[in-house]
C-alpha atoms as a PDB file:
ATOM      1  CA  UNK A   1     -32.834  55.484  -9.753  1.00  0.00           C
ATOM      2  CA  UNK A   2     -32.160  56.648  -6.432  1.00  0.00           C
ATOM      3  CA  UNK A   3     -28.417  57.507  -6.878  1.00  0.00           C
ATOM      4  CA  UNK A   4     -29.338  60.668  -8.551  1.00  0.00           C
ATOM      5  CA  UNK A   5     -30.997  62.551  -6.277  1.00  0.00           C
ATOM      6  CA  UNK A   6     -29.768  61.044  -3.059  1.00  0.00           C
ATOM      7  CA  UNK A   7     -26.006  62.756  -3.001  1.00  0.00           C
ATOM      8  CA  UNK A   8     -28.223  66.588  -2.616  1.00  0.00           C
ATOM      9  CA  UNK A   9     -30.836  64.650   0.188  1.00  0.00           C
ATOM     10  CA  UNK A  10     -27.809  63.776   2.473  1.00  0.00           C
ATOM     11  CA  UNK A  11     -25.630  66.923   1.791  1.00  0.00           C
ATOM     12  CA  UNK A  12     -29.146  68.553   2.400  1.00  0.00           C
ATOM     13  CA  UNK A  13     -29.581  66.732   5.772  1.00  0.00           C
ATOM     14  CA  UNK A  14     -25.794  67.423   6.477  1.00  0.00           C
ATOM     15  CA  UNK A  15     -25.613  70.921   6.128  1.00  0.00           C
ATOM     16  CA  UNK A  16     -29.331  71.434   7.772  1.00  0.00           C
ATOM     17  CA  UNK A  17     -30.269  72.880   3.602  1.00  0.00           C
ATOM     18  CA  UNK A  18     -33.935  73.321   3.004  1.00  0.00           C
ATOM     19  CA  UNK A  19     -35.036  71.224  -0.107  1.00  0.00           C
ATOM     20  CA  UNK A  20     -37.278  70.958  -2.979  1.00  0.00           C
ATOM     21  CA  UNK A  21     -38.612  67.591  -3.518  1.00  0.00           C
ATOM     22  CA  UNK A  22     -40.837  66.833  -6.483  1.00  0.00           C
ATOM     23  CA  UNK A  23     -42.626  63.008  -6.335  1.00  0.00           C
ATOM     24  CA  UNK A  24     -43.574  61.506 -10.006  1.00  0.00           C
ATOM     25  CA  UNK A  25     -46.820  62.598  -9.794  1.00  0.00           C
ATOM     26  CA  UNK A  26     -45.624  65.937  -9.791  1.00  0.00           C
ATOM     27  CA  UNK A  27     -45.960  67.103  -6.215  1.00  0.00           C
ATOM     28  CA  UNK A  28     -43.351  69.629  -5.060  1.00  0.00           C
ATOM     29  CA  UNK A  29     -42.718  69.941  -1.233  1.00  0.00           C
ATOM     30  CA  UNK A  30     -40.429  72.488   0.612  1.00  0.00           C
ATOM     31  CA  UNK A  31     -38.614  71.400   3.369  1.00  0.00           C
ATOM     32  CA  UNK A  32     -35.872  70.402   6.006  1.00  0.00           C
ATOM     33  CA  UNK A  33     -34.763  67.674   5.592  1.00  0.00           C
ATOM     34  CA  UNK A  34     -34.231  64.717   8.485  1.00  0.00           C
ATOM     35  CA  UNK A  35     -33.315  61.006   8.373  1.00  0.00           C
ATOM     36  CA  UNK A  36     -35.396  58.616  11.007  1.00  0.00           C
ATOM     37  CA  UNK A  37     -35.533  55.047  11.556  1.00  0.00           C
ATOM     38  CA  UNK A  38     -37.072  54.256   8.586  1.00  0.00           C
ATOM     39  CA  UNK A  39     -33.873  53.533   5.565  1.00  0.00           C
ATOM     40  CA  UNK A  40     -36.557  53.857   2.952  1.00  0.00           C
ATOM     41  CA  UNK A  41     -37.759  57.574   3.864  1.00  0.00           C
ATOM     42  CA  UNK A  42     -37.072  60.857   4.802  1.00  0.00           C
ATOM     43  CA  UNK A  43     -38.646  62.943   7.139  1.00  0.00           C
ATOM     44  CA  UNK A  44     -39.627  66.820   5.743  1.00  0.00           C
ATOM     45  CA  UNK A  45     -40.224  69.380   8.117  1.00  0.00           C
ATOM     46  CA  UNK A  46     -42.516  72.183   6.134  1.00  0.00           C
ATOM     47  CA  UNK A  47     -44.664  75.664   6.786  1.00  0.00           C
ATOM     48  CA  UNK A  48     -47.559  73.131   6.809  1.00  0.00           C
ATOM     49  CA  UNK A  49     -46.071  70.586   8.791  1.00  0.00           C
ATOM     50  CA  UNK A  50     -43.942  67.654   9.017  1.00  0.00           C
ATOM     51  CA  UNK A  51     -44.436  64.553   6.385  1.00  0.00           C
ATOM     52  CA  UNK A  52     -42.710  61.210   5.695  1.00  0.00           C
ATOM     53  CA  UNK A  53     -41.686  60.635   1.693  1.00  0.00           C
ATOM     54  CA  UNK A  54     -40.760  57.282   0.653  1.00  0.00           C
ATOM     55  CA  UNK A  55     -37.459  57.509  -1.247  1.00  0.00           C
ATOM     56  CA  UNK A  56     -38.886  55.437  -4.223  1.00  0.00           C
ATOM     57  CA  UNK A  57     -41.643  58.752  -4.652  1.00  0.00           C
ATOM     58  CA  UNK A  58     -39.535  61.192  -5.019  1.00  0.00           C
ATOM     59  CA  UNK A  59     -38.380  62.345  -8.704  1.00  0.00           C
ATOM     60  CA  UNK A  60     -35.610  64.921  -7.857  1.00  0.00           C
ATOM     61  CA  UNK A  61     -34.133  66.900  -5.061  1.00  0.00           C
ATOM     62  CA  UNK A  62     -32.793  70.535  -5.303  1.00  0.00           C
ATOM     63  CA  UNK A  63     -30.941  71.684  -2.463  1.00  0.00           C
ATOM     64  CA  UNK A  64     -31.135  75.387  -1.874  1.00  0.00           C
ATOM     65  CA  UNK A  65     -28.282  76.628  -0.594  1.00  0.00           C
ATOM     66  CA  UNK A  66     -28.456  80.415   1.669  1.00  0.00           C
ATOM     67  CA  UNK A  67     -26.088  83.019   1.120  1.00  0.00           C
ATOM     68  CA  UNK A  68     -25.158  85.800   3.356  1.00  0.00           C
ATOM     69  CA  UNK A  69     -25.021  86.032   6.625  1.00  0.00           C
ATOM     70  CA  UNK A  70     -26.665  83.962   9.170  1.00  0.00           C
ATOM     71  CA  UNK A  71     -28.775  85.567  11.712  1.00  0.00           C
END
């Protein structure tokens, strides 16, 4: 189940790309992605703040990608 989301989370973490992650209960959280100790979660650094999300709550990731210029 995991294998379809998890190629954008690491290209995400990678790259330093923001994310959207939506859980199955239909949460969606914006964030930057980080990997900790922890092999079953991520760690999501938000406006709000930073959360942990288990890997077996999350639905789908889409990576957003910036264009232009960096600043």
């Amino acid at each position: 189940m995991r294998v379809a989301f998890m190629h954008e989370l690491k290209m995400a973490v990678t790259l330093g790309h923001q994310v959207v992650i939506q859980l199955h209960d239909g949460q969606m959280m914006t964030g930057l992605p980080k990997w900790g100790s922890a092999p079953d979660k991520v760690h999501l650094r938000t406006t709000e703040g930073a959360v942990w999300v288990k890997l077996d709550e999350i639905q789908h990731v889409t990576r957003i990608i910036p264009f232009g210029k960096s600043f």
